[in-house]
C-alpha atoms as a PDB file:
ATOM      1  CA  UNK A   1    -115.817 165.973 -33.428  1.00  0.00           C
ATOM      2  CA  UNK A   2    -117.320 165.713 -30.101  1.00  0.00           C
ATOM      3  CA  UNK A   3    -119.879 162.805 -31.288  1.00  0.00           C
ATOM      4  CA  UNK A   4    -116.826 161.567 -32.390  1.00  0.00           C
ATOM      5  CA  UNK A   5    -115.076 161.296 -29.260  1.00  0.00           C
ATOM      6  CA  UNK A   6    -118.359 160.010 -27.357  1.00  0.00           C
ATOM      7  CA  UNK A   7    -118.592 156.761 -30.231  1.00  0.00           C
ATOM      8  CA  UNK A   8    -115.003 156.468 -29.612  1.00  0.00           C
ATOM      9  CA  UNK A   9    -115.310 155.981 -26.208  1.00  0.00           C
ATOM     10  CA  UNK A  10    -118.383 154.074 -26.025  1.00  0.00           C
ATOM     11  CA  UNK A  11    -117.130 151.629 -28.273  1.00  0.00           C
ATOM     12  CA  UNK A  12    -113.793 151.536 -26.051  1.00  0.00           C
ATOM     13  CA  UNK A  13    -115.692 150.725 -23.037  1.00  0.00           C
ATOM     14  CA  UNK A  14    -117.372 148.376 -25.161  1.00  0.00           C
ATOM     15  CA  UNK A  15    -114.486 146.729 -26.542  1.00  0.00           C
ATOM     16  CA  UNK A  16    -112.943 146.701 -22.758  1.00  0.00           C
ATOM     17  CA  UNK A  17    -115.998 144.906 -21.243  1.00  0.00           C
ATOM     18  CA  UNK A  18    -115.381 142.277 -23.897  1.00  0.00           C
ATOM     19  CA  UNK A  19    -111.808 141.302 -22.607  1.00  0.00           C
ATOM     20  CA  UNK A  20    -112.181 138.617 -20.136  1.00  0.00           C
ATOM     21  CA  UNK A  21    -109.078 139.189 -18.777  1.00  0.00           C
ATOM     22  CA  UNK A  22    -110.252 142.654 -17.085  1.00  0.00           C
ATOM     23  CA  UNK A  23    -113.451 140.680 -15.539  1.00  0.00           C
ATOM     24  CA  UNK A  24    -113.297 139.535 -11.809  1.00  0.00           C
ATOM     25  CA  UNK A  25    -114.398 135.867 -12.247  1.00  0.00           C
ATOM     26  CA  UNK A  26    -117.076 134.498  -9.803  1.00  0.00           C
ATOM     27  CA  UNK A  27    -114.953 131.213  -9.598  1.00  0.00           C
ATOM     28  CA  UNK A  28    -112.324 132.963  -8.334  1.00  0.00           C
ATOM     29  CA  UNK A  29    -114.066 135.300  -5.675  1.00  0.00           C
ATOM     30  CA  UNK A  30    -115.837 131.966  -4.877  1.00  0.00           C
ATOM     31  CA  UNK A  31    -112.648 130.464  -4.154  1.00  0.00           C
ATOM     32  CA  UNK A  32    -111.249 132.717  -2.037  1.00  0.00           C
ATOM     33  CA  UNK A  33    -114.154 133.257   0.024  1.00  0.00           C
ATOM     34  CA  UNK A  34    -114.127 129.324   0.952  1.00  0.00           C
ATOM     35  CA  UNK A  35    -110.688 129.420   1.783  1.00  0.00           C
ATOM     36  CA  UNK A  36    -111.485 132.378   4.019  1.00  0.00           C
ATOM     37  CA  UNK A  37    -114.397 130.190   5.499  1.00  0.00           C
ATOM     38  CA  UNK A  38    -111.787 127.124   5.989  1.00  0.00           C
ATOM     39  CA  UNK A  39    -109.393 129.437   7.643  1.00  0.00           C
ATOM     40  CA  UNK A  40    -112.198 130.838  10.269  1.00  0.00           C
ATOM     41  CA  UNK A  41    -113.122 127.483  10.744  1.00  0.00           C
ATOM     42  CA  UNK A  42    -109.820 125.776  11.294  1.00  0.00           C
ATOM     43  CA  UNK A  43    -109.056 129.042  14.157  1.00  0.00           C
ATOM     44  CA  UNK A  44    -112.485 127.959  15.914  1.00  0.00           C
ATOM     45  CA  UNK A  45    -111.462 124.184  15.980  1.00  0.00           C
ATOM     46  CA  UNK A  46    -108.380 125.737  17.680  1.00  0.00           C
ATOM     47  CA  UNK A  47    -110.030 127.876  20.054  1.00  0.00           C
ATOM     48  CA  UNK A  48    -112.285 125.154  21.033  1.00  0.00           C
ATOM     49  CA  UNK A  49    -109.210 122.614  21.720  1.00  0.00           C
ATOM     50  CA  UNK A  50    -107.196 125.424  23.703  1.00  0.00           C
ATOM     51  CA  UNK A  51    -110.629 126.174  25.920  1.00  0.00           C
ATOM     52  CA  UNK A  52    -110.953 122.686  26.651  1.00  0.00           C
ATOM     53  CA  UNK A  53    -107.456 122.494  27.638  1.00  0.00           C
ATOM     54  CA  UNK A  54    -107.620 125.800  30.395  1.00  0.00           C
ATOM     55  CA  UNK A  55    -110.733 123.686  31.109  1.00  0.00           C
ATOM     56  CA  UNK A  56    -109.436 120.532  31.860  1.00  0.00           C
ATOM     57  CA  UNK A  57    -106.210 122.553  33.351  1.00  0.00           C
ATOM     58  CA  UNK A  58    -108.308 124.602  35.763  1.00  0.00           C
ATOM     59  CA  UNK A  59    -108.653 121.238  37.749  1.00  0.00           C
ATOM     60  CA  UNK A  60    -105.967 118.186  38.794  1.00  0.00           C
ATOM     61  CA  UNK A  61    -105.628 116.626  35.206  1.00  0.00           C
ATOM     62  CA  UNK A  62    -104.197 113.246  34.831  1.00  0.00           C
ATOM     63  CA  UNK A  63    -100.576 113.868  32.701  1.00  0.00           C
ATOM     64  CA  UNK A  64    -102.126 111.466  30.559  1.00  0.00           C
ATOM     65  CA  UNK A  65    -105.209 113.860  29.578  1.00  0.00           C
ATOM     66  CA  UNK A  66    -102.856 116.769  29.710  1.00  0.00           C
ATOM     67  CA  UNK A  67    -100.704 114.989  27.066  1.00  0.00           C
ATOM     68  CA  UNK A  68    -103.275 114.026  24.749  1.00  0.00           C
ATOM     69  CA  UNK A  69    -105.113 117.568  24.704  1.00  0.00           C
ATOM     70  CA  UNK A  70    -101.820 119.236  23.742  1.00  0.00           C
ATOM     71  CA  UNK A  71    -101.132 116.407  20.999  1.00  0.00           C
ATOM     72  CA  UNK A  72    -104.956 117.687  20.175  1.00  0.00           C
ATOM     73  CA  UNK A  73    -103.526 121.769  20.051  1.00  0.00           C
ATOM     74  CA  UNK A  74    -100.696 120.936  18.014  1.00  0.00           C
ATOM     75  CA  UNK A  75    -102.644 118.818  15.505  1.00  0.00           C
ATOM     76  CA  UNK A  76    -104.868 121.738  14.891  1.00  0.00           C
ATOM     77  CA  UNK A  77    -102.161 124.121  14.973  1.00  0.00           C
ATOM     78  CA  UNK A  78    -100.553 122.283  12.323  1.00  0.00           C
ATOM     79  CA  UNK A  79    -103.616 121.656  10.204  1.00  0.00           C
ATOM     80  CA  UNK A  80    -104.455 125.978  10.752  1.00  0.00           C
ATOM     81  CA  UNK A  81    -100.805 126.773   9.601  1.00  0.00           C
ATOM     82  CA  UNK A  82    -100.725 124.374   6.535  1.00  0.00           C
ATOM     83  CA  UNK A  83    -104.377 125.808   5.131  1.00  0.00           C
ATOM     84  CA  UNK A  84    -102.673 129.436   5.896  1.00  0.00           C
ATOM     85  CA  UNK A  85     -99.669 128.454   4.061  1.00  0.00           C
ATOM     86  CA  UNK A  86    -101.912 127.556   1.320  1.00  0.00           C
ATOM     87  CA  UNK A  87    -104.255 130.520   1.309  1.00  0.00           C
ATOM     88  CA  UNK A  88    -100.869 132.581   0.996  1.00  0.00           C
ATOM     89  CA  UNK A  89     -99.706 130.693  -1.993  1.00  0.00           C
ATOM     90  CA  UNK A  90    -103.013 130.463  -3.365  1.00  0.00           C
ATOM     91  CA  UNK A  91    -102.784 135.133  -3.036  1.00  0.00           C
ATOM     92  CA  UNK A  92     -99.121 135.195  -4.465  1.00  0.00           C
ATOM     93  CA  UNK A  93    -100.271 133.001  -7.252  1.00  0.00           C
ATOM     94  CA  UNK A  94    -103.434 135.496  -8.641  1.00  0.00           C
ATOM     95  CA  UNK A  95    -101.322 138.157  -7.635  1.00  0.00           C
ATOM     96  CA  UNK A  96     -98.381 136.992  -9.745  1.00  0.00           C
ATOM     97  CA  UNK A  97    -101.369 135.966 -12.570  1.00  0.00           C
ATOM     98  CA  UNK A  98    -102.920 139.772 -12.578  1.00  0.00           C
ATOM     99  CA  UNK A  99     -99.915 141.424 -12.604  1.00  0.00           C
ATOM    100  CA  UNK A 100     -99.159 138.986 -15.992  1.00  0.00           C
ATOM    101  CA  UNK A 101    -102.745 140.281 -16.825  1.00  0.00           C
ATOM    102  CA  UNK A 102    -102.048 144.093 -16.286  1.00  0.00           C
ATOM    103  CA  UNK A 103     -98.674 143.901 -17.836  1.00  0.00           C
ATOM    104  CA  UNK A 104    -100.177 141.872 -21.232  1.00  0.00           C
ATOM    105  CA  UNK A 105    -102.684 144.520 -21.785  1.00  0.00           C
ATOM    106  CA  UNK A 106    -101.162 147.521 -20.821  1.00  0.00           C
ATOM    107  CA  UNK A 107     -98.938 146.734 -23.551  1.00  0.00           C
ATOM    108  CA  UNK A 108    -101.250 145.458 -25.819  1.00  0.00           C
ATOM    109  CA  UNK A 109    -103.226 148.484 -25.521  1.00  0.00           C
ATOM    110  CA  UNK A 110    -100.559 151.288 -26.134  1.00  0.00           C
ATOM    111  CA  UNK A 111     -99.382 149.186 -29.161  1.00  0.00           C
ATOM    112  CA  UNK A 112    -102.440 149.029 -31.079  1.00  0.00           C
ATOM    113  CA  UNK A 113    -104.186 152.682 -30.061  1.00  0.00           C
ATOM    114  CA  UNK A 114    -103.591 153.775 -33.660  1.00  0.00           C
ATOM    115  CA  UNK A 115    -104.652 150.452 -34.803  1.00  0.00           C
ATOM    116  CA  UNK A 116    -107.530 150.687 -33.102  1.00  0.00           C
ATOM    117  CA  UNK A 117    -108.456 154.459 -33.656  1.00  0.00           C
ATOM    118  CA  UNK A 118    -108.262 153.342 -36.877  1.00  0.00           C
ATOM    119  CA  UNK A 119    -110.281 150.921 -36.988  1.00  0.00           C
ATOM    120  CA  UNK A 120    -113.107 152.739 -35.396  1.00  0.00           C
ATOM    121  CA  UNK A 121    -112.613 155.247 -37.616  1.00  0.00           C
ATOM    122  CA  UNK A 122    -113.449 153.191 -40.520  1.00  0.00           C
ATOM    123  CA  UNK A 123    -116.559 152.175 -38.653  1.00  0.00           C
ATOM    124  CA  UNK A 124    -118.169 155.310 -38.434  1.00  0.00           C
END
């Protein structure tokens, strides 16, 4: 009974490695690493921009340079908060897709155990 069990399992794990909805893409972890990398990016554009501000403040700026650095903050504000925005959607949307994952074969699972013992069963 125990060699049983053990093919049982082994051709479980088998069967399991063979659903590629359990498998962590590379696309996806690819993905999400460059938007990462877009996101550190876009905050270093901003630091740079708000250093050359203080810079630029530290002496007696013309209003007119003042104006246009601050036009130069907000625009990269702007651009950091609309890649965040989509980073976030982007994390609600595989969340939303693996809990549709998780949820199809949990139940697909406990529905076709005795199918499945079955089947292996037969097999051996």
């Amino acid at each position: 009974i125990a060699v049983q069990e053990s093919v049982a399992q082994l051709f479980m794990a088998l069967k399991v490695q063979g659903y590629p909805t359990l498998k962590v893409p590379y696309e996806t972890l690819n993905k999400r690493f460059r938007a990462t990398q877009n996101i550190d990016r876009e905050t270093s554009h901003v630091t740079m921009v708000v250093a050359e501000l203080e810079k630029t403040l530290s002496g007696c700026p013309a209003v007119d340079s003042v104006v246009s650095l601050l036009d130069g903050v907000v625009e990269k504000l702007s651009v950091l908060k609309r890649k965040a925005v989509e980073s976030i959607q982007a994390e609600d949307e595989t969340c939303l897709e693996n809990t549709h994952t998780h949820t199809h074969t949990h139940t697909h699972t406990h529905t076709h155990v005795g199918k499945h013992l079955y089947w292996v069963q037969g097999i051996i």
